[in-house]
C-alpha atoms as a PDB file:
ATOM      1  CA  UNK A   1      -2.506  24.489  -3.443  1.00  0.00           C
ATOM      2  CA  UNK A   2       1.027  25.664  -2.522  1.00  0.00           C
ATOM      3  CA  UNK A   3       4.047  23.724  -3.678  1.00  0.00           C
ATOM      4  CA  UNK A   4       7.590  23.157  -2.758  1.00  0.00           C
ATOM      5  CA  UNK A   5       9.828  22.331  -5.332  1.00  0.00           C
ATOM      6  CA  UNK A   6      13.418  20.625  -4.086  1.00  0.00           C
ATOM      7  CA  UNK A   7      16.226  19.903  -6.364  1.00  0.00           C
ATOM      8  CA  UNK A   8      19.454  21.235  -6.732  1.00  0.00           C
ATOM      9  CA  UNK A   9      19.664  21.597 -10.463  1.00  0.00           C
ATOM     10  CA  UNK A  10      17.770  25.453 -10.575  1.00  0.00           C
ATOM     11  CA  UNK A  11      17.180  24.405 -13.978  1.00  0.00           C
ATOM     12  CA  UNK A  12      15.150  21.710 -13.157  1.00  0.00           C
ATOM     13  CA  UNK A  13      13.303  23.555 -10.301  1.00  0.00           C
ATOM     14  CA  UNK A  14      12.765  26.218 -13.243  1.00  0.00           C
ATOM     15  CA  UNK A  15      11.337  23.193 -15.620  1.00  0.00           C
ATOM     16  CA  UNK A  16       9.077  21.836 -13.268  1.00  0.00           C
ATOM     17  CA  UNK A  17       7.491  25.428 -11.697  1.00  0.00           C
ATOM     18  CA  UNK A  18       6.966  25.851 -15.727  1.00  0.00           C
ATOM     19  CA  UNK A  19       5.264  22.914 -15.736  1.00  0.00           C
ATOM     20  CA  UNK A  20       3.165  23.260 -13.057  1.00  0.00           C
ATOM     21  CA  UNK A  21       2.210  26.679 -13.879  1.00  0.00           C
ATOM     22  CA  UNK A  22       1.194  25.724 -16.943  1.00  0.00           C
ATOM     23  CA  UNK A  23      -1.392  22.445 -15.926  1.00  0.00           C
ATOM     24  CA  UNK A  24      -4.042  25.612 -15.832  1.00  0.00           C
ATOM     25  CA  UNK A  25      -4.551  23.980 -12.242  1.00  0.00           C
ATOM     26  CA  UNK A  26      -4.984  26.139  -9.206  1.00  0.00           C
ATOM     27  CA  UNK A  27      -1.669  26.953  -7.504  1.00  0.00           C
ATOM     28  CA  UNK A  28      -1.280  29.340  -4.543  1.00  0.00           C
ATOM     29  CA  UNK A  29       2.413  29.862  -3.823  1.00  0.00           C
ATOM     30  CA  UNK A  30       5.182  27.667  -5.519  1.00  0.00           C
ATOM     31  CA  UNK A  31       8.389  27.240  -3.157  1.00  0.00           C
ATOM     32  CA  UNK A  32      11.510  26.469  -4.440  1.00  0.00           C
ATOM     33  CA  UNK A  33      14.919  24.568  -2.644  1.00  0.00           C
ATOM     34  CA  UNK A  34      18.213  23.799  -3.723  1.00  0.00           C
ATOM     35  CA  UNK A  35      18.717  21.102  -1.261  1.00  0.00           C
ATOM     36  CA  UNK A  36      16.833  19.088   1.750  1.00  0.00           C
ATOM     37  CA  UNK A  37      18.058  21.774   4.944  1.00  0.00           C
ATOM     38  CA  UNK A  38      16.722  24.537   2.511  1.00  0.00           C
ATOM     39  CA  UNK A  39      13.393  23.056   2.185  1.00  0.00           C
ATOM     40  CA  UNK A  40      13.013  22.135   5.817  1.00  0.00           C
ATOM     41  CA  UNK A  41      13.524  25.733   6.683  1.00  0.00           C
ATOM     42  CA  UNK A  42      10.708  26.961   4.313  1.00  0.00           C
ATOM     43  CA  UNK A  43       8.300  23.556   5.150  1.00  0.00           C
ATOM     44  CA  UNK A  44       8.498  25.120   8.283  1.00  0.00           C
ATOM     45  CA  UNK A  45       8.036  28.654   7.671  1.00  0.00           C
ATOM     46  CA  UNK A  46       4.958  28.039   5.066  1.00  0.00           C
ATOM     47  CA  UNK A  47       1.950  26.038   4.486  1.00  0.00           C
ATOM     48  CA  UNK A  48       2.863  22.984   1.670  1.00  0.00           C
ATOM     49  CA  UNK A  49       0.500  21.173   0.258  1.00  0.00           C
ATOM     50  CA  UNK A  50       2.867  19.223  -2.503  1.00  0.00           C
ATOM     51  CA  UNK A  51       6.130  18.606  -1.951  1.00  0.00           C
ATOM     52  CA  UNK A  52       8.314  17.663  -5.178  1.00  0.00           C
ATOM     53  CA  UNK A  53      11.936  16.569  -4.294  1.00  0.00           C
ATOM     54  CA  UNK A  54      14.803  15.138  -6.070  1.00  0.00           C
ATOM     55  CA  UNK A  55      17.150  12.061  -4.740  1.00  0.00           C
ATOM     56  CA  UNK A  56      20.550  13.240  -5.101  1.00  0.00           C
ATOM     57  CA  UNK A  57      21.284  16.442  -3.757  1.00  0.00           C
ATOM     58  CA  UNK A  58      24.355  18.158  -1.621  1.00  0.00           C
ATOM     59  CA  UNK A  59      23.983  18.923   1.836  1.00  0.00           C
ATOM     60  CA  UNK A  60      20.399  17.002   2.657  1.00  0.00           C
ATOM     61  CA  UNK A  61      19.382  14.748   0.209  1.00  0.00           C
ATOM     62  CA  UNK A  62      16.186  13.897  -1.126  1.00  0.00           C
ATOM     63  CA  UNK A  63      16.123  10.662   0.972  1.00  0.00           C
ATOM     64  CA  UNK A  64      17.159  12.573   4.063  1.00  0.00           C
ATOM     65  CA  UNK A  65      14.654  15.261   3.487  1.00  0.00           C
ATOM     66  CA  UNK A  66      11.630  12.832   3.489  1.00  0.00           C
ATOM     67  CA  UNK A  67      13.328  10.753   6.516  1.00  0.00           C
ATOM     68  CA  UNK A  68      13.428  14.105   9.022  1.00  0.00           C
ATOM     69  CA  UNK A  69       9.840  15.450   7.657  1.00  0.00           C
ATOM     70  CA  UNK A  70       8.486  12.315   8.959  1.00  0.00           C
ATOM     71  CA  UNK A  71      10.511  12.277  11.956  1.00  0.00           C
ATOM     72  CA  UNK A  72       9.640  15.740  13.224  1.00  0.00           C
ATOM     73  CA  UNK A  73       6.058  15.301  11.547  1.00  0.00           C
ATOM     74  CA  UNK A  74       7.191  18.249   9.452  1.00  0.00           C
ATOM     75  CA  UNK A  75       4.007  19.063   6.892  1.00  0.00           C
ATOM     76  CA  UNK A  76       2.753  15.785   7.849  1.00  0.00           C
ATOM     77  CA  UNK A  77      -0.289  16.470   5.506  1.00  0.00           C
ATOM     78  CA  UNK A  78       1.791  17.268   2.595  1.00  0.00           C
ATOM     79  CA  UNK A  79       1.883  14.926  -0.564  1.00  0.00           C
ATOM     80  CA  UNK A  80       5.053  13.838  -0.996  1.00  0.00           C
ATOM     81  CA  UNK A  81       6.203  12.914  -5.044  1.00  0.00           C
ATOM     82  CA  UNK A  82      10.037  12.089  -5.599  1.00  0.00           C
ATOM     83  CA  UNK A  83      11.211  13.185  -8.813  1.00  0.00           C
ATOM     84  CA  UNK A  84      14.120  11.012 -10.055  1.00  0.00           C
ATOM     85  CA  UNK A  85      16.778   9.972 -12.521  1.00  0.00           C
ATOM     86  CA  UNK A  86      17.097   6.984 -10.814  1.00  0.00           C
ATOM     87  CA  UNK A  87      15.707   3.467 -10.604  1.00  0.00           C
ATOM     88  CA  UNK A  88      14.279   3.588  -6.955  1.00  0.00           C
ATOM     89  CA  UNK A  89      14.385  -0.223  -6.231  1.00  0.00           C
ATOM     90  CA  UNK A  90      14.801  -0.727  -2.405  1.00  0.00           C
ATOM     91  CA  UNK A  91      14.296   3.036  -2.126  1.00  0.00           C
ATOM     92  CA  UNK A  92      10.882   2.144  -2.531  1.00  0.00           C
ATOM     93  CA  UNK A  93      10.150   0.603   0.967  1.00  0.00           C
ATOM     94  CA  UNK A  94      12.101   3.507   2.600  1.00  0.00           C
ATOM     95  CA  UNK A  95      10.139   6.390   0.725  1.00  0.00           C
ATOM     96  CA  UNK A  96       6.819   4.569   1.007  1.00  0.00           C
ATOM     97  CA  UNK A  97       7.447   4.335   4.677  1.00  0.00           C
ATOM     98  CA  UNK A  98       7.795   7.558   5.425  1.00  0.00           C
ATOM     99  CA  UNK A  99       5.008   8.530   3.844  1.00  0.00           C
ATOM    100  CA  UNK A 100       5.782   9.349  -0.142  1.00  0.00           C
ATOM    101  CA  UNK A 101       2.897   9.324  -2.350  1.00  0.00           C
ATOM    102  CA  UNK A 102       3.918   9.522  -6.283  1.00  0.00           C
ATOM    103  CA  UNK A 103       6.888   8.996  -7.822  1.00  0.00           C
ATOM    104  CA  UNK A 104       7.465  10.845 -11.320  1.00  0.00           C
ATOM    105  CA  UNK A 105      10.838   9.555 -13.264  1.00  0.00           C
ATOM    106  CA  UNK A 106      12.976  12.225 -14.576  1.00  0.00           C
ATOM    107  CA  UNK A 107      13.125  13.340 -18.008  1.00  0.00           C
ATOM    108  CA  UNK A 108       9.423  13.529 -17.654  1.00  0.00           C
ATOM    109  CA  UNK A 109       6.692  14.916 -19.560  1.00  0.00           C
ATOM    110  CA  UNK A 110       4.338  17.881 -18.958  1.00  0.00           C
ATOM    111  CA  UNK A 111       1.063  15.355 -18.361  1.00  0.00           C
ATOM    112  CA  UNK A 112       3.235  13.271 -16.049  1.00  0.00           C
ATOM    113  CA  UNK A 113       3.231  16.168 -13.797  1.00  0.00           C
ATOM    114  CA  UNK A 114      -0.247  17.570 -14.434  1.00  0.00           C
ATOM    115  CA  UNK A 115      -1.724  13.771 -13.371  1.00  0.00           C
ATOM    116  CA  UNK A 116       0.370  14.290 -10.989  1.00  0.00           C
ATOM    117  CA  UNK A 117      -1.074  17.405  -9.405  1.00  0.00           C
ATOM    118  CA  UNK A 118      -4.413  15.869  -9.929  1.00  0.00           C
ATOM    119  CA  UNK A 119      -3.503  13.094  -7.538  1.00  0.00           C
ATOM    120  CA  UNK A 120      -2.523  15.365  -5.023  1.00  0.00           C
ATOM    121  CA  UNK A 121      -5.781  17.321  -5.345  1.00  0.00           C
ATOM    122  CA  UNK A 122      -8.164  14.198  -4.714  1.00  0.00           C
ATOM    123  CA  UNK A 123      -5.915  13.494  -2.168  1.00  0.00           C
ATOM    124  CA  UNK A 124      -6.277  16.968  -0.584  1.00  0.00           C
ATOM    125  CA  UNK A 125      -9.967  16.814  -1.433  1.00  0.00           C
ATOM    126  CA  UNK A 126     -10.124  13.309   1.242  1.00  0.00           C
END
């Protein structure tokens, strides 16, 4: 299972790799983007099969990001989970729309992300 992570905080990115490194679950390659534009670039370059992204970021935002995947059918196959500070409230609709699968809320925990990745294997496994 390779993985993008997309957030511009590299400390965060670094957190959640961590994480996910650490589930024990099996990972092929684990991508990592400071903002949406970034991520495009290597969604397009590589094989994804998770995509983690942040809201809030400069340049392409985490909104934005999801938006033009779906528009260009960009790693259309890819589960999409938005990792966020904030409360997503009509964000919902738009995310769900176009196609995001999980949301995790930020500080999270290491099991949050490990069910997580579980998800997105029975969802791979489909």
């Amino acid at each position: 299972m390779n993985v993008l992570i997309v957030d511009d905080s590299r400390v965060m990115r670094m957190k959640l790799k961590g994480i996910l490194t650490g589930t024990g679950l099996p990972l092929g390659q684990v991508y990592e983007a400071g903002h949406g534009r970034e991520a495009l670039a290597l969604l397009e370059a590589h094989q994804v099969d998770a995509l983690f992204t942040d809201i809030n970021m400069p340049e392409m935002d985490g909104r934005e990001l999801i938006k033009e995947m779906y528009e260009r059918q960009v790693a259309p196959n890819a589960v999409k989970i938005v990792c966020t500070t904030e409360g997503l409230g009509r964000l919902r609709d738009d995310f769900m729309r176009f196609g995001v699968n999980l949301y995790i809320e930020k500080p999270f925990e290491a099991e949050t992300v490990r069910q997580a990745l579980l998800e997105v294997g029975r969802r791979l496994a489909e």
